[in-house]
Protein backbone atom coordinates (compact mmCIF):
# COMPACT_ATOMS: atom_id res chain seq x y z
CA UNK A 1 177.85 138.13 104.95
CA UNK A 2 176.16 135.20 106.13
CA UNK A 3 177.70 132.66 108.76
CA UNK A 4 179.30 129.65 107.16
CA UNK A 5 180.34 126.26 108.92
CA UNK A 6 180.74 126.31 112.80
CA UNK A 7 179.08 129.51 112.96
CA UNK A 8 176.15 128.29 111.77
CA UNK A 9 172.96 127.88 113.79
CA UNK A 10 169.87 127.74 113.07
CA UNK A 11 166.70 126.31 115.09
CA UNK A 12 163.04 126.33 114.08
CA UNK A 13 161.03 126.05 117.42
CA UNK A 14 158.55 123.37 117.50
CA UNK A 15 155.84 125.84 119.09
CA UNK A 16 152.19 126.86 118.26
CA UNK A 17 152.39 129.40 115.49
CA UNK A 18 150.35 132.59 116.88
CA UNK A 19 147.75 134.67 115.68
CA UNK A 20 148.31 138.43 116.61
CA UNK A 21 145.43 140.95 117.18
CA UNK A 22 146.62 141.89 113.89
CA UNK A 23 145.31 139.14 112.07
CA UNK A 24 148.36 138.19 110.94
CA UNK A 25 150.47 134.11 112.27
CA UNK A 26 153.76 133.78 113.72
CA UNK A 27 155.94 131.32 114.05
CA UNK A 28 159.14 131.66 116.31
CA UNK A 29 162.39 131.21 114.99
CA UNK A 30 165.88 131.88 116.25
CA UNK A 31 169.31 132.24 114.72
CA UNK A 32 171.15 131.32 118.65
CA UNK A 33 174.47 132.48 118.30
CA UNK A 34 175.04 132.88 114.09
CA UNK A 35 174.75 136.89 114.50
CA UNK A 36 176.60 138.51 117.59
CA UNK A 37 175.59 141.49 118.51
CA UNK A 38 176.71 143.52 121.71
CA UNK A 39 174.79 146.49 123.37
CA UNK A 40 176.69 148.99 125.60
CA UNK A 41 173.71 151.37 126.40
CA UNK A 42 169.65 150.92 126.83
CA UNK A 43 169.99 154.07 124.24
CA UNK A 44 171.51 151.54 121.29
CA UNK A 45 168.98 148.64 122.39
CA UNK A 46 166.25 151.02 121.71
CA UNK A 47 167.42 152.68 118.67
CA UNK A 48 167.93 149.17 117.10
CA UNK A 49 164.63 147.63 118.16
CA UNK A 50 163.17 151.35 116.49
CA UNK A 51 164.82 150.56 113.16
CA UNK A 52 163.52 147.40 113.30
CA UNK A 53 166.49 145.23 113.95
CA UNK A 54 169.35 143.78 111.54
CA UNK A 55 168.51 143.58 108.01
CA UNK A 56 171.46 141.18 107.71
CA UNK A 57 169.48 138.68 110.02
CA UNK A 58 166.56 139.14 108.82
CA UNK A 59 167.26 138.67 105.32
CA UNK A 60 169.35 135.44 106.37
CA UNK A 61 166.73 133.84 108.08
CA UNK A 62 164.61 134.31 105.24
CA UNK A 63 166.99 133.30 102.72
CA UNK A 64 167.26 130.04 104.69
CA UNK A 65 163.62 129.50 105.36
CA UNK A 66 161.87 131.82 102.37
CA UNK A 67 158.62 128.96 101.74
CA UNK A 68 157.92 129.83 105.36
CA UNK A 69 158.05 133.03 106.20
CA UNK A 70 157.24 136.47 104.21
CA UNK A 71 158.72 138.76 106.84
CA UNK A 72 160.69 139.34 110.07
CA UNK A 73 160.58 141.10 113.19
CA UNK A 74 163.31 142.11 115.84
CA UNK A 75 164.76 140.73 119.08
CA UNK A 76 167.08 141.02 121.29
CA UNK A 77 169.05 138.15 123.25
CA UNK A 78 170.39 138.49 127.19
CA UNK A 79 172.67 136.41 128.60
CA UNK A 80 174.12 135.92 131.50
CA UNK A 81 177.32 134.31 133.13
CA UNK A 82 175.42 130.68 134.08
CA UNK A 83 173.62 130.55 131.03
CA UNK A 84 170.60 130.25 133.07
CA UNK A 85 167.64 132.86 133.08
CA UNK A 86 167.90 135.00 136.45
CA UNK A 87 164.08 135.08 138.27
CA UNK A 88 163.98 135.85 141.99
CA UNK A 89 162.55 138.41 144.06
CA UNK A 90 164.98 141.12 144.55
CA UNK A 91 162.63 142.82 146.92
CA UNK A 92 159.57 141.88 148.61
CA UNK A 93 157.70 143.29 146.27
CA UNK A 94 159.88 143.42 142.98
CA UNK A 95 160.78 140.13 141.29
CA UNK A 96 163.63 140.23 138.25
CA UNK A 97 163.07 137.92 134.99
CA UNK A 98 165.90 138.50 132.73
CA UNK A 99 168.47 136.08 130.52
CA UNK A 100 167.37 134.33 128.04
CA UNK A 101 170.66 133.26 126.68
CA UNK A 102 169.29 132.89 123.13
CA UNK A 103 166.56 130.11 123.70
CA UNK A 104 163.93 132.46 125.12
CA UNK A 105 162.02 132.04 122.17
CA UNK A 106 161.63 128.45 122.36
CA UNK A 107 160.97 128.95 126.42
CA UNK A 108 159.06 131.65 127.17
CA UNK A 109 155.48 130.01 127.58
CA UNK A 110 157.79 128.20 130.97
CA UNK A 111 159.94 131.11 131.60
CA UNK A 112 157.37 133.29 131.80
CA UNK A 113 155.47 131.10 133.71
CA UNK A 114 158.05 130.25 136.25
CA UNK A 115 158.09 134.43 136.91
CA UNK A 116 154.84 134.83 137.20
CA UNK A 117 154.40 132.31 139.55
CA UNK A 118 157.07 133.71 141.63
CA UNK A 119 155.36 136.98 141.95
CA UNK A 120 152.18 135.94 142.63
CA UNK A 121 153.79 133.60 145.66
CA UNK A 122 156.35 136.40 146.50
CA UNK A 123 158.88 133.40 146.69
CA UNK A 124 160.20 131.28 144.50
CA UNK A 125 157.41 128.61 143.34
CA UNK A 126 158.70 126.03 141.27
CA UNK A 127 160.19 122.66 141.03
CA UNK A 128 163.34 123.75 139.25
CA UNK A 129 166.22 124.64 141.85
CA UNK A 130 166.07 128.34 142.99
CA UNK A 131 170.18 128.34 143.43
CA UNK A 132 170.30 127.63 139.67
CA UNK A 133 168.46 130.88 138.67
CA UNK A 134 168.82 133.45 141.26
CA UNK A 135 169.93 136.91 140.22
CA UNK A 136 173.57 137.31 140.80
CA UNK A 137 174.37 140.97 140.95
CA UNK A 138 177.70 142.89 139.69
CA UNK A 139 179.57 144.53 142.32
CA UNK A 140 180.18 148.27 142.15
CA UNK A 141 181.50 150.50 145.12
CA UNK A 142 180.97 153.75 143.17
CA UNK A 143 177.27 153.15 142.78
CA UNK A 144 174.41 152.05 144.90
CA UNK A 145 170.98 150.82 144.67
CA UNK A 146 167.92 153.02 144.07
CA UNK A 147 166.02 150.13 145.47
């Protein structure tokens, strides 16, 4: 069943399209929030990126946009509680990159840049305010860091 009304989301990034070692172009596209899909284990992430994703979605996307595209791919979306990406250095010599709250797509050339940058400094390097993207961690008693 496709999403109808309010549900509804759909956003065509205004980015390059890319040429894979493959030969083949891409263009990235993203449904946001029109599918919702939640993961409890890295097992069922894995298993669904090894089948190749959600038909569903796929054929959606290419039921809305069929003169563009022949074929689809999967991804997954993270989010996380202030809809901001989390990048910081959770060591000194580990740095965490995670979160894209469903526009990763559209900013990964900067998101990906903004890590980077971090772990080649060691610090955070950018002109964005650190507070809004450090990694908040969940609180556990029972458990403690392998770190």
């Amino acid at each position: 069943m496709f999403p109808k009304g309010e549900d509804l989301y759909l956003h065509i990034l205004y980015s390059d399209i890319f040429l894979f070692f493959s030969g083949k172009f891409y263009l990235k596209l993203g449904h946001h929030k029109s599918f919702k899909k939640k993961f409890s284990t890295l097992k069922e992430v894995k298993d669904w990126f090894i089948q190749g994703g959600d038909e569903e979605i796929g054929e959606y996307l290419l039921h809305l946009i069929h003169h563009f595209i022949v074929e689809y791919d999967a991804a997954v979306t993270t989010g996380t509680p202030s809809g901001y990406p989390y990048c910081g250095m959770v060591t000194p010599n580990i740095g965490v990159l995670v979160g894209g709250n469903g526009y990763g797509a559209k900013s990964s050339d900067e998101i990906g840049r903004m890590g980077a940058m971090m772990i080649k400094n060691g610090r955070w390097n950018h002109d964005l305010p650190e507070e809004k993207f450090k990694p908040r961690f969940k609180r556990n008693s029972a458990r403690t860091s392998k770190l």
